[in-house]
PDB file of N, CA and C in Angstrom:
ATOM      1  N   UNK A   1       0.843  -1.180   0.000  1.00  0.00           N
ATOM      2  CA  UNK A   1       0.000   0.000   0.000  1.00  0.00           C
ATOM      3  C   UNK A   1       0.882   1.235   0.000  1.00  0.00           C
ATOM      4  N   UNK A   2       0.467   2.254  -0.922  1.00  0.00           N
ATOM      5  CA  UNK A   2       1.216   3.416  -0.971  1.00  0.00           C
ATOM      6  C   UNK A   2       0.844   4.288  -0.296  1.00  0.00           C
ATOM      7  N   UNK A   3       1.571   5.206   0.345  1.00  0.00           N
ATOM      8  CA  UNK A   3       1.271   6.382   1.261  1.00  0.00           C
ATOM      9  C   UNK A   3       1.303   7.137   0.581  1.00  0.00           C
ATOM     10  N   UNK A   4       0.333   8.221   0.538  1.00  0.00           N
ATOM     11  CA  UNK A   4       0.447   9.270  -0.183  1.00  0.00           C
ATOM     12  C   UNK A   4       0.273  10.389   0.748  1.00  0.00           C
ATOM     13  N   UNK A   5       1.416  11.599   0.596  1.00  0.00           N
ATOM     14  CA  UNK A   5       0.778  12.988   1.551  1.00  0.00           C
ATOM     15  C   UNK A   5      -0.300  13.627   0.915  1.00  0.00           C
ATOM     16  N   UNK A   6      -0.808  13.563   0.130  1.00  0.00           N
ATOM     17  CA  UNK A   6      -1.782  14.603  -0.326  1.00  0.00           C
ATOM     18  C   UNK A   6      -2.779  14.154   0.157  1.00  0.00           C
ATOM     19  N   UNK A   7      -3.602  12.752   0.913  1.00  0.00           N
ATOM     20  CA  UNK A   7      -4.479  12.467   1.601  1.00  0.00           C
ATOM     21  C   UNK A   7      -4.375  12.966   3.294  1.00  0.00           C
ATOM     22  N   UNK A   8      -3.352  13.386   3.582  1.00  0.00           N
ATOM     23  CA  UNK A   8      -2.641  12.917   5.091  1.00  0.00           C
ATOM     24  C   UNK A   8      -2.948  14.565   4.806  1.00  0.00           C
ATOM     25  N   UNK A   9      -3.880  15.511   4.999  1.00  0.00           N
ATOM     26  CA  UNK A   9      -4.134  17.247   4.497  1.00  0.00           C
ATOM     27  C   UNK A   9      -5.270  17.230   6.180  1.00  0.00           C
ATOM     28  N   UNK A  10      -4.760  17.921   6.955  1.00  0.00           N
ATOM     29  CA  UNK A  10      -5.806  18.365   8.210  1.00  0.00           C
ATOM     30  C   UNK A  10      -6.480  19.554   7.309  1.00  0.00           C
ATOM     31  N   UNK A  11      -7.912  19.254   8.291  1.00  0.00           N
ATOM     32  CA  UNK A  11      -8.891  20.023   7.646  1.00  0.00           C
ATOM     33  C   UNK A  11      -8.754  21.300   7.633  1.00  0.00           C
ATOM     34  N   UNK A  12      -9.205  21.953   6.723  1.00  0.00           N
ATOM     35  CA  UNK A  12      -9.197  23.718   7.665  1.00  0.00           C
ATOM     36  C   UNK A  12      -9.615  24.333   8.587  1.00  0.00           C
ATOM     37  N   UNK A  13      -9.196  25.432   8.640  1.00  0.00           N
ATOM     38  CA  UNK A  13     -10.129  25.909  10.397  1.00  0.00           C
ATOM     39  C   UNK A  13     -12.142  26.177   9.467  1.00  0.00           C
ATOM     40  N   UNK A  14     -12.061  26.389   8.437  1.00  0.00           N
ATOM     41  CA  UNK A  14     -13.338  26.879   7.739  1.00  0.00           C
ATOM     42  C   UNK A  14     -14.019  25.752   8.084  1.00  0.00           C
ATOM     43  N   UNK A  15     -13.495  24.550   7.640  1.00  0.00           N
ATOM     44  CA  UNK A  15     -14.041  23.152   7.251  1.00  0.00           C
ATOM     45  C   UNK A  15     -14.875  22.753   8.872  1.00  0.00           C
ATOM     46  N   UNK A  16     -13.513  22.794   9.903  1.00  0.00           N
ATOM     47  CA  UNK A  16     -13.532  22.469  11.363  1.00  0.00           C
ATOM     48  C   UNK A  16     -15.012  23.200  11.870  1.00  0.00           C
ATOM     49  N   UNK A  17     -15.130  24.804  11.559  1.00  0.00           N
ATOM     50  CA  UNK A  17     -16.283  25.182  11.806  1.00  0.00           C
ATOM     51  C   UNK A  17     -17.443  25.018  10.710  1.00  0.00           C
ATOM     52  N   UNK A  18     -17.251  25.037  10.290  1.00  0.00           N
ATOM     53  CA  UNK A  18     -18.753  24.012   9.391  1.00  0.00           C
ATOM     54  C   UNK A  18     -18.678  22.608  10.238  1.00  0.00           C
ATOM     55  N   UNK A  19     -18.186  21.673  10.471  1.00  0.00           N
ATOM     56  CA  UNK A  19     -18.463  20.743  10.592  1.00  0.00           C
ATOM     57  C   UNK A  19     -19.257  21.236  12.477  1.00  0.00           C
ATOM     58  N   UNK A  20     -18.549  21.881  13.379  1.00  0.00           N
ATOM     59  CA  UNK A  20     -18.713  22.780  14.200  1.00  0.00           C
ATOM     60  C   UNK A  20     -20.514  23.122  14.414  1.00  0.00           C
ATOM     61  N   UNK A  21     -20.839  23.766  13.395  1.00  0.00           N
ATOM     62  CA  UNK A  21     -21.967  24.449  13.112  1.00  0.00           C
ATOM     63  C   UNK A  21     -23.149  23.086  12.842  1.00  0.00           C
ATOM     64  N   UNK A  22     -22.453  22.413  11.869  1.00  0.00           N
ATOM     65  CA  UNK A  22     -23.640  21.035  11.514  1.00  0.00           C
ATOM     66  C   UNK A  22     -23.771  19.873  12.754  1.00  0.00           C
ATOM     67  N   UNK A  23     -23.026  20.219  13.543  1.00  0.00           N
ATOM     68  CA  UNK A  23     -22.339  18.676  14.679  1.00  0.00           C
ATOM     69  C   UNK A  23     -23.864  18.166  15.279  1.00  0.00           C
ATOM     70  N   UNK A  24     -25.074  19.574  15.271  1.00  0.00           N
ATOM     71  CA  UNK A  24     -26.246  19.501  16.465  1.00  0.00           C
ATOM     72  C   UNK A  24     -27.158  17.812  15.057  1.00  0.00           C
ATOM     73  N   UNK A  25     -26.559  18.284  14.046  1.00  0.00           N
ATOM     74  CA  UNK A  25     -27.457  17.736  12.792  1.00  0.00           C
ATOM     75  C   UNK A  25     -27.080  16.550  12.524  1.00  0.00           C
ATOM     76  N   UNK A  26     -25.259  15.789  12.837  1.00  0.00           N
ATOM     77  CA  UNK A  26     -24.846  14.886  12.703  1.00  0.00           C
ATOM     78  C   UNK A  26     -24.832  14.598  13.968  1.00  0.00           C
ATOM     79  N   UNK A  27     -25.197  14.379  14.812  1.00  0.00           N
ATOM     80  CA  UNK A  27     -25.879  14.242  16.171  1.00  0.00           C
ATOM     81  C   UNK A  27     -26.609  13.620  16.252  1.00  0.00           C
ATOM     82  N   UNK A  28     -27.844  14.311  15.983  1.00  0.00           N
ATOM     83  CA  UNK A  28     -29.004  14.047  15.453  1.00  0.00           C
ATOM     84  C   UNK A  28     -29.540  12.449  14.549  1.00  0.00           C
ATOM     85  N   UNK A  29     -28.780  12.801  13.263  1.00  0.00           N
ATOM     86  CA  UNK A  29     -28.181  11.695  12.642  1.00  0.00           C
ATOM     87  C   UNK A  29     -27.876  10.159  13.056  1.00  0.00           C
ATOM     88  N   UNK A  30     -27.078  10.431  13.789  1.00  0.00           N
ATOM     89  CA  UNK A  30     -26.355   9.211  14.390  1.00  0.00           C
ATOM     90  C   UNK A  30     -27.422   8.693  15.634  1.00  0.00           C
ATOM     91  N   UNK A  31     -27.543   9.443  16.212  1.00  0.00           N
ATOM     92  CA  UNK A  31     -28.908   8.762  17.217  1.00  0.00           C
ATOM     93  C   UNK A  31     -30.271   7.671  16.813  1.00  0.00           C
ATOM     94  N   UNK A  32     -30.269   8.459  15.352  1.00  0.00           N
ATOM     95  CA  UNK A  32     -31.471   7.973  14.559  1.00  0.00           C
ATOM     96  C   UNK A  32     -31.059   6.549  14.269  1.00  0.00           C
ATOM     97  N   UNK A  33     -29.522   6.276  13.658  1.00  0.00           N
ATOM     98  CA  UNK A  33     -29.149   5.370  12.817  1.00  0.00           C
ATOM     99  C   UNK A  33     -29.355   4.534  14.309  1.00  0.00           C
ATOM    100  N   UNK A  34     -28.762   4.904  15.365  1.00  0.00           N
ATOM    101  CA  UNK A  34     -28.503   3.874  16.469  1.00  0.00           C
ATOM    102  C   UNK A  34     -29.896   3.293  16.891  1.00  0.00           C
ATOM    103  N   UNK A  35     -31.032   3.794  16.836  1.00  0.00           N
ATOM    104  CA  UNK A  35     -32.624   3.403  17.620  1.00  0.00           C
ATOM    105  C   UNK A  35     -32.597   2.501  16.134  1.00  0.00           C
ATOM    106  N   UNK A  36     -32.183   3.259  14.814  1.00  0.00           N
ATOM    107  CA  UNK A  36     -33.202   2.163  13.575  1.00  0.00           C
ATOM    108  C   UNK A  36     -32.063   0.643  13.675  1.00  0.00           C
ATOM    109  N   UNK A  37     -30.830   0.813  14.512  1.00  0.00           N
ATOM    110  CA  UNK A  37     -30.013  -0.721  14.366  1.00  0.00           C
ATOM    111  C   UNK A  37     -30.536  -1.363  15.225  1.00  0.00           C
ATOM    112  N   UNK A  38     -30.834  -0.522  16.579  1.00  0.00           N
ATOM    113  CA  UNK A  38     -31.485  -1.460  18.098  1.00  0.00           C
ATOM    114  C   UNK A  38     -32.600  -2.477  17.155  1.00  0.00           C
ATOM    115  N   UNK A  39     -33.601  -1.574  16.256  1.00  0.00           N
ATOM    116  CA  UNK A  39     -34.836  -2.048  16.120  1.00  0.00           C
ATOM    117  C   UNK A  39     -34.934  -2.946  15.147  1.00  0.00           C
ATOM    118  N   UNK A  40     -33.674  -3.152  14.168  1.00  0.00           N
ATOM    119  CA  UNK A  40     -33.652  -3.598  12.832  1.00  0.00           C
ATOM    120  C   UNK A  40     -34.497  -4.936  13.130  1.00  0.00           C
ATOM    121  N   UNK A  41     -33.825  -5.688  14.087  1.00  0.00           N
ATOM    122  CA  UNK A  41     -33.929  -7.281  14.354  1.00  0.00           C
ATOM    123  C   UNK A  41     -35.475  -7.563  15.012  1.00  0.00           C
ATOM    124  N   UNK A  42     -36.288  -6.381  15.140  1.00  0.00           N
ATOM    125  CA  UNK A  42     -37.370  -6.554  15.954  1.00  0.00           C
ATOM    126  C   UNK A  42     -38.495  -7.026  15.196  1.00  0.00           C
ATOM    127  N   UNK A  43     -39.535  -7.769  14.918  1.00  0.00           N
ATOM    128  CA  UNK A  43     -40.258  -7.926  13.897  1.00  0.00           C
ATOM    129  C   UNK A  43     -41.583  -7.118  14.097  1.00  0.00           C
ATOM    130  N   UNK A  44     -41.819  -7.234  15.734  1.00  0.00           N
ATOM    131  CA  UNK A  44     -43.262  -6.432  15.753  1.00  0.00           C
ATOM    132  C   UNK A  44     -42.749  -5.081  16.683  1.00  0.00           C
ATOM    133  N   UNK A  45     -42.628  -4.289  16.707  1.00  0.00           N
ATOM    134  CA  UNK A  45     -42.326  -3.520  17.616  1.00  0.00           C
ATOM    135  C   UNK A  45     -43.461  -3.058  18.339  1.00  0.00           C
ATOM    136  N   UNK A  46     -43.211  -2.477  19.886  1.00  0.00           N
ATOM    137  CA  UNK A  46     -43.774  -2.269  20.551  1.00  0.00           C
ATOM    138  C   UNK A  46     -44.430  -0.863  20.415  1.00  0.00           C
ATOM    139  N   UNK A  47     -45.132  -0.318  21.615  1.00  0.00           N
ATOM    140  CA  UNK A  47     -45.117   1.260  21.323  1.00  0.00           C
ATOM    141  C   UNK A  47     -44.386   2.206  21.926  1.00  0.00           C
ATOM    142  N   UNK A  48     -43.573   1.752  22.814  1.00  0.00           N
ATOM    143  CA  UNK A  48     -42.326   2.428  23.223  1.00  0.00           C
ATOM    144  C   UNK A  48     -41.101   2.272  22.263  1.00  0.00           C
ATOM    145  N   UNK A  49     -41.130   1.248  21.571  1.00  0.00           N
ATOM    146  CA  UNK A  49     -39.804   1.418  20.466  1.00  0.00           C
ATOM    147  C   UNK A  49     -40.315   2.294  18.933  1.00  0.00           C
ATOM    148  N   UNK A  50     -41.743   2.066  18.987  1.00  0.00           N
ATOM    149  CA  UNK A  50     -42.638   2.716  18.215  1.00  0.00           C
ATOM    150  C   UNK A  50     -41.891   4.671  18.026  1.00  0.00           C
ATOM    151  N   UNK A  51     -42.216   4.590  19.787  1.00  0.00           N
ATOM    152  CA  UNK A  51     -42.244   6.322  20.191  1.00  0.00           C
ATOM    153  C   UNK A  51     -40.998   6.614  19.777  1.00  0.00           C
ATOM    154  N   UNK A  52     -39.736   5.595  20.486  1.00  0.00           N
ATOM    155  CA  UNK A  52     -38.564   6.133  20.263  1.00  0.00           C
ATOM    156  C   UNK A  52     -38.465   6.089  18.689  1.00  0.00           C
ATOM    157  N   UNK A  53     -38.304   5.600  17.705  1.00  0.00           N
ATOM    158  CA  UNK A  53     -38.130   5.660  16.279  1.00  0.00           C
ATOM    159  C   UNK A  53     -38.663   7.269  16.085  1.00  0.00           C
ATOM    160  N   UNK A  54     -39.887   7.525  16.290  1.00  0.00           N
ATOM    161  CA  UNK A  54     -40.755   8.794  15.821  1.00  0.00           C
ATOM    162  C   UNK A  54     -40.077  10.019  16.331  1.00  0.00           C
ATOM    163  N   UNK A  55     -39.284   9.454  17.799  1.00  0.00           N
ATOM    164  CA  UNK A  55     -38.811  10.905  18.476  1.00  0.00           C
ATOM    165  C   UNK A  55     -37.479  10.899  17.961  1.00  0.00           C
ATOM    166  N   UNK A  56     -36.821  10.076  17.310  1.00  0.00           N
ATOM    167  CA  UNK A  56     -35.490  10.239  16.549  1.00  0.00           C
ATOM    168  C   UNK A  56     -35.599  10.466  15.260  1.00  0.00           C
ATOM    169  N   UNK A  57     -36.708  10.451  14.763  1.00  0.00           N
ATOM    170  CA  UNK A  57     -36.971  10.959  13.266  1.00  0.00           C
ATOM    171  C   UNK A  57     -37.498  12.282  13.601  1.00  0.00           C
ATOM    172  N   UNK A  58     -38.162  12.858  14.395  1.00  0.00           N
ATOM    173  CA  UNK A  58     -38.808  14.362  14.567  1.00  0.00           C
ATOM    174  C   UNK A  58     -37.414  15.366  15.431  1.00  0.00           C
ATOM    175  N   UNK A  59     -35.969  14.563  16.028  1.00  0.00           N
ATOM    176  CA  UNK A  59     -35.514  15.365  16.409  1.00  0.00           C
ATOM    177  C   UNK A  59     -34.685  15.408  15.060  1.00  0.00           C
ATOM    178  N   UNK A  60     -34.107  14.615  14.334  1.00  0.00           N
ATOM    179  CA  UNK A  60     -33.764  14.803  12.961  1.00  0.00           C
ATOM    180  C   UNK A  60     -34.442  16.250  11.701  1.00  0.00           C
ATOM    181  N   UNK A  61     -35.533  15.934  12.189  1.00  0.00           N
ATOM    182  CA  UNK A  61     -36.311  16.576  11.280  1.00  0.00           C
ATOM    183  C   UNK A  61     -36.418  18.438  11.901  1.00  0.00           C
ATOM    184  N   UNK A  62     -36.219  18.456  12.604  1.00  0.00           N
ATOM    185  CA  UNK A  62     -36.394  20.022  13.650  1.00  0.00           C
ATOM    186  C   UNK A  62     -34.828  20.334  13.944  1.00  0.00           C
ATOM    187  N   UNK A  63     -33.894  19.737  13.933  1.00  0.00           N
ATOM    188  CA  UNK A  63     -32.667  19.901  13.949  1.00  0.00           C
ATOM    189  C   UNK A  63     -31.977  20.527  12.477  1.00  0.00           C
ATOM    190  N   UNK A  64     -32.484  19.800  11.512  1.00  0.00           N
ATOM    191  CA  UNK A  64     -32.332  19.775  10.424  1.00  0.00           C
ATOM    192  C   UNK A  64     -33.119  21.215   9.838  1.00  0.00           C
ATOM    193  N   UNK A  65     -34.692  21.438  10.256  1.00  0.00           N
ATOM    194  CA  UNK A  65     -34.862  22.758   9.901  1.00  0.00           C
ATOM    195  C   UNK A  65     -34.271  24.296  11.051  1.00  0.00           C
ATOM    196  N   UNK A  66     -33.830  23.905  11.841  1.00  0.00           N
ATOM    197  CA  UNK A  66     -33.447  24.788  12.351  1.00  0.00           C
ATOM    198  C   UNK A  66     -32.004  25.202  12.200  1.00  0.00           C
ATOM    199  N   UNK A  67     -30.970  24.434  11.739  1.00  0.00           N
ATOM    200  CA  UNK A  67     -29.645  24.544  10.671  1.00  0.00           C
ATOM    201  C   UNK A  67     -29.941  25.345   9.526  1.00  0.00           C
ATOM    202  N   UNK A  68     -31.175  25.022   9.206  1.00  0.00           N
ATOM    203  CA  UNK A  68     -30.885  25.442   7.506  1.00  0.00           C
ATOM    204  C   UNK A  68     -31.594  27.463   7.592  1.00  0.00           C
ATOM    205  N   UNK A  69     -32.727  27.186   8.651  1.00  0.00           N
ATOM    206  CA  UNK A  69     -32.736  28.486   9.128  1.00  0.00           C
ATOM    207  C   UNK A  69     -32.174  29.235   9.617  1.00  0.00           C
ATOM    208  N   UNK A  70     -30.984  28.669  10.354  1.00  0.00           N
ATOM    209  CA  UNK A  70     -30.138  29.414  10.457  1.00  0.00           C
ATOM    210  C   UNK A  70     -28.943  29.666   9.883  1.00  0.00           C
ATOM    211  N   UNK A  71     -28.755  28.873   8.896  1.00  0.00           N
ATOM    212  CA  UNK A  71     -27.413  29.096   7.724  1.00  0.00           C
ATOM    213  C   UNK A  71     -27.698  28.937   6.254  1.00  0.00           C
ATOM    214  N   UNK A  72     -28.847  29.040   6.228  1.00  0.00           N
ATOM    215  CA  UNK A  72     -29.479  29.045   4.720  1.00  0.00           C
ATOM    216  C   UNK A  72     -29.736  27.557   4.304  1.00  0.00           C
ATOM    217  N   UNK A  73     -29.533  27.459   2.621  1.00  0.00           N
ATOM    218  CA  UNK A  73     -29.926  26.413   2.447  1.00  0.00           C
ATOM    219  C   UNK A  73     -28.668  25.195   2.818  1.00  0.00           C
ATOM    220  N   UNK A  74     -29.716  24.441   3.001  1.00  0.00           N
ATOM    221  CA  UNK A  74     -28.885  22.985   2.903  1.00  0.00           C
ATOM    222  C   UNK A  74     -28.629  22.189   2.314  1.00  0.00           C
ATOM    223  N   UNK A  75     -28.883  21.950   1.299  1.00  0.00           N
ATOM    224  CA  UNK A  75     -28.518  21.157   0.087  1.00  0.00           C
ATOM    225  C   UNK A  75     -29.025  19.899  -0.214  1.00  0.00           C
ATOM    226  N   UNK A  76     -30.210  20.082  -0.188  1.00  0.00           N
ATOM    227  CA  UNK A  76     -31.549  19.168  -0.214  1.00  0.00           C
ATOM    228  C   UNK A  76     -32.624  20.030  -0.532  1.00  0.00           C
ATOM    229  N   UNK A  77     -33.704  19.388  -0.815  1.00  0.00           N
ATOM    230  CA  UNK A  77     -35.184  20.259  -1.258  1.00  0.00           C
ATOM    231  C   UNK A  77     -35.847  19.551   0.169  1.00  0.00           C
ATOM    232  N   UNK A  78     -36.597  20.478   0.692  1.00  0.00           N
ATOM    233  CA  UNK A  78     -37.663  20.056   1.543  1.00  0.00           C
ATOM    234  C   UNK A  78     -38.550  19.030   1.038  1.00  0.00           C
ATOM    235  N   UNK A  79     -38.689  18.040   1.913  1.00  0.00           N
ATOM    236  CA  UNK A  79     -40.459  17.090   0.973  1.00  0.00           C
ATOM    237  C   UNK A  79     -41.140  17.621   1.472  1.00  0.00           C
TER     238      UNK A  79
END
């Protein structure tokens, strides 16, 4: 395997704060992915795993519009 320096590049300070600014959204994100892996294996779910799915998709979803309201667009179309 070849090493290359042009991959081995720390981010910028610009990059660092964007990522900074989005972190509440990839947060968000990752919480979601973690309740939809708990649940993957579940066949009937309950209504407490029910709730949690809905409250990790609605904090996704309010996280997500409140980023873009506050830094414009995001680079997606609303559904």
């Amino acid at each position: 395997m070849q090493y290359s320096r042009a991959t081995d590049v720390e981010p910028t300070s610009a990059a660092l704060r964007a990522i900074e600014r989005e972190w509440p959204v990839i947060e968000a994100e990752m919480d979601l992915v973690s309740v939809e892996a708990a649940l993957a294996d579940i066949d009937d779910l309950s209504q407490l795993d029910a709730h949690r799915l809905m409250a990790a998709q609605k904090r996704v979803e309010t996280t997500r519009a409140r980023f873009a309201a506050a830094d414009g667009f995001y680079g997606w179309e609303a559904a």
